[in-house]
Structures are given as C-alpha cells and as structure tokens.
C-alpha atoms as a PDB file:
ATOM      1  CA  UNK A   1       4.758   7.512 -12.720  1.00  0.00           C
ATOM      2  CA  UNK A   2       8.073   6.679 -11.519  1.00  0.00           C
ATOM      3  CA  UNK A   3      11.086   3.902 -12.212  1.00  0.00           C
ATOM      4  CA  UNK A   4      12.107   2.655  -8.284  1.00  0.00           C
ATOM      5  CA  UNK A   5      15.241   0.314  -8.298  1.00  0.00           C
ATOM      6  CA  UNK A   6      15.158  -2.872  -6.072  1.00  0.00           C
ATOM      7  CA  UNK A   7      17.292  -6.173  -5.700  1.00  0.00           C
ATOM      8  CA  UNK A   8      16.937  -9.321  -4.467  1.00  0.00           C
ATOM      9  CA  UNK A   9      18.330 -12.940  -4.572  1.00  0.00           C
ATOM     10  CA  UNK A  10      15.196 -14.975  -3.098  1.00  0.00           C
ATOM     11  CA  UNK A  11      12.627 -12.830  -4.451  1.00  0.00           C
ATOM     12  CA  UNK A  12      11.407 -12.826  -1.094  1.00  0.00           C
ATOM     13  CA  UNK A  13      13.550 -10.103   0.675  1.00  0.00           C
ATOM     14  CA  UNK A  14      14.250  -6.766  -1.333  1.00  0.00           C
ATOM     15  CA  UNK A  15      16.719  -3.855  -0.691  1.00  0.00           C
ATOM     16  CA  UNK A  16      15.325  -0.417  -2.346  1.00  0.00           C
ATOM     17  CA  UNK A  17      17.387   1.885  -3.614  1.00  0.00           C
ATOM     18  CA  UNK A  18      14.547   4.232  -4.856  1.00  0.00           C
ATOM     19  CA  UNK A  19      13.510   5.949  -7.597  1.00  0.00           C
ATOM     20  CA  UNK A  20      15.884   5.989 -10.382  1.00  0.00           C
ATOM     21  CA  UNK A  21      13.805   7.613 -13.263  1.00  0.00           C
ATOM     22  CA  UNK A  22      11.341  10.324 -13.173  1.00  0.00           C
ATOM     23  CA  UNK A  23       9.598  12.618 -15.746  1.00  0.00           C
ATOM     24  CA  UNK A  24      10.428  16.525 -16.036  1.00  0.00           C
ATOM     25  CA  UNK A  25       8.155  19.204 -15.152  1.00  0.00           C
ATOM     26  CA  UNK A  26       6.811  20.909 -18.034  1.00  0.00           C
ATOM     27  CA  UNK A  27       8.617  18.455 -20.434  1.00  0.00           C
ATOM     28  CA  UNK A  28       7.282  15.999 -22.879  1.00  0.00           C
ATOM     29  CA  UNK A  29       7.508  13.342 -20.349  1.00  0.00           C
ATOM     30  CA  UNK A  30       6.088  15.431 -16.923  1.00  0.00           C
ATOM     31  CA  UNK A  31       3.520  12.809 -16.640  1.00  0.00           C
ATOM     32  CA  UNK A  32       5.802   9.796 -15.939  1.00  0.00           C
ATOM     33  CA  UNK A  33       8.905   7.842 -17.145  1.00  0.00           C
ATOM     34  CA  UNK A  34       9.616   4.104 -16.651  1.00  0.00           C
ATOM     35  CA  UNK A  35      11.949   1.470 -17.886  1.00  0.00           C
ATOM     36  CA  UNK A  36      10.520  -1.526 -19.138  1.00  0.00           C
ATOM     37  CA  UNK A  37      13.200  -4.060 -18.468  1.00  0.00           C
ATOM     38  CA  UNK A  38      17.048  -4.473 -17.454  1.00  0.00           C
ATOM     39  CA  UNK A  39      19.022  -6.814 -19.282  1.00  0.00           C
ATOM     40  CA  UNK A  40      21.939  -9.218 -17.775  1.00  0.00           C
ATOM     41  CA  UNK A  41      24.436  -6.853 -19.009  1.00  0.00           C
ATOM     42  CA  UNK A  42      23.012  -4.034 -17.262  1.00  0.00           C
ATOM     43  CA  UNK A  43      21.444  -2.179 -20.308  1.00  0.00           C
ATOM     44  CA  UNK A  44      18.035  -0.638 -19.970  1.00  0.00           C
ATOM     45  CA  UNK A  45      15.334  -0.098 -21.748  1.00  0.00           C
ATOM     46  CA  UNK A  46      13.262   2.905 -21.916  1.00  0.00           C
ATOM     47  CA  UNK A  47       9.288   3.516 -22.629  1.00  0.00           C
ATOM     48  CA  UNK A  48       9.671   6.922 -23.530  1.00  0.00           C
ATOM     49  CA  UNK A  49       6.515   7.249 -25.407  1.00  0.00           C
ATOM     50  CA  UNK A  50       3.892  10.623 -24.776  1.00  0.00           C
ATOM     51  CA  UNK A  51       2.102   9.582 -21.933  1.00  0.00           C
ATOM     52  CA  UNK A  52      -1.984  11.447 -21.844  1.00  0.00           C
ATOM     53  CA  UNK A  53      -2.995  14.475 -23.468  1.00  0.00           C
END
C-alpha cells in the first residue's frame, strides 16, 4: 500500500504526480503507508498504525 498524489479542479480531469508515501523494507511499516487526508493548509495526516502480522 502506497500514498499517490493527484490534482484536479473539475474532478473530472486529474494530473498525477505519483506516489508520495511508501512503507520501508524491513521496517515497522514495510507493509504499506498512507495518508488519510490533506487539509486546506497543506498539512497531512498520517495512518501510521502496524499494518498485518
């Protein structure tokens, strides 16, 4: 599991810019890493709970 970073302004029409957030090999987090929402301002916020066994 991965965090990808798109925009748009119609909703309709989207310009990637790819993935943004990813989780480290052999690291708490190796099985994924994802925001769960950006706010106006830009701030982020992270789900960085233990993810499977």
């Amino acid at each position: 599991m991965t965090t990808a970073y798109a925009t748009s302004q119609d909703g309709l029409r989207w310009q990637w810019f790819g993935t943004v957030l990813t989780g480290r090999p052999g690291s708490w987090d190796a099985r994924g890493a994802r925001l769960t929402s950006v706010l106006p301002d830009g701030r982020a916020c992270y789900d960085g709970r233990r993810l499977g066994g």
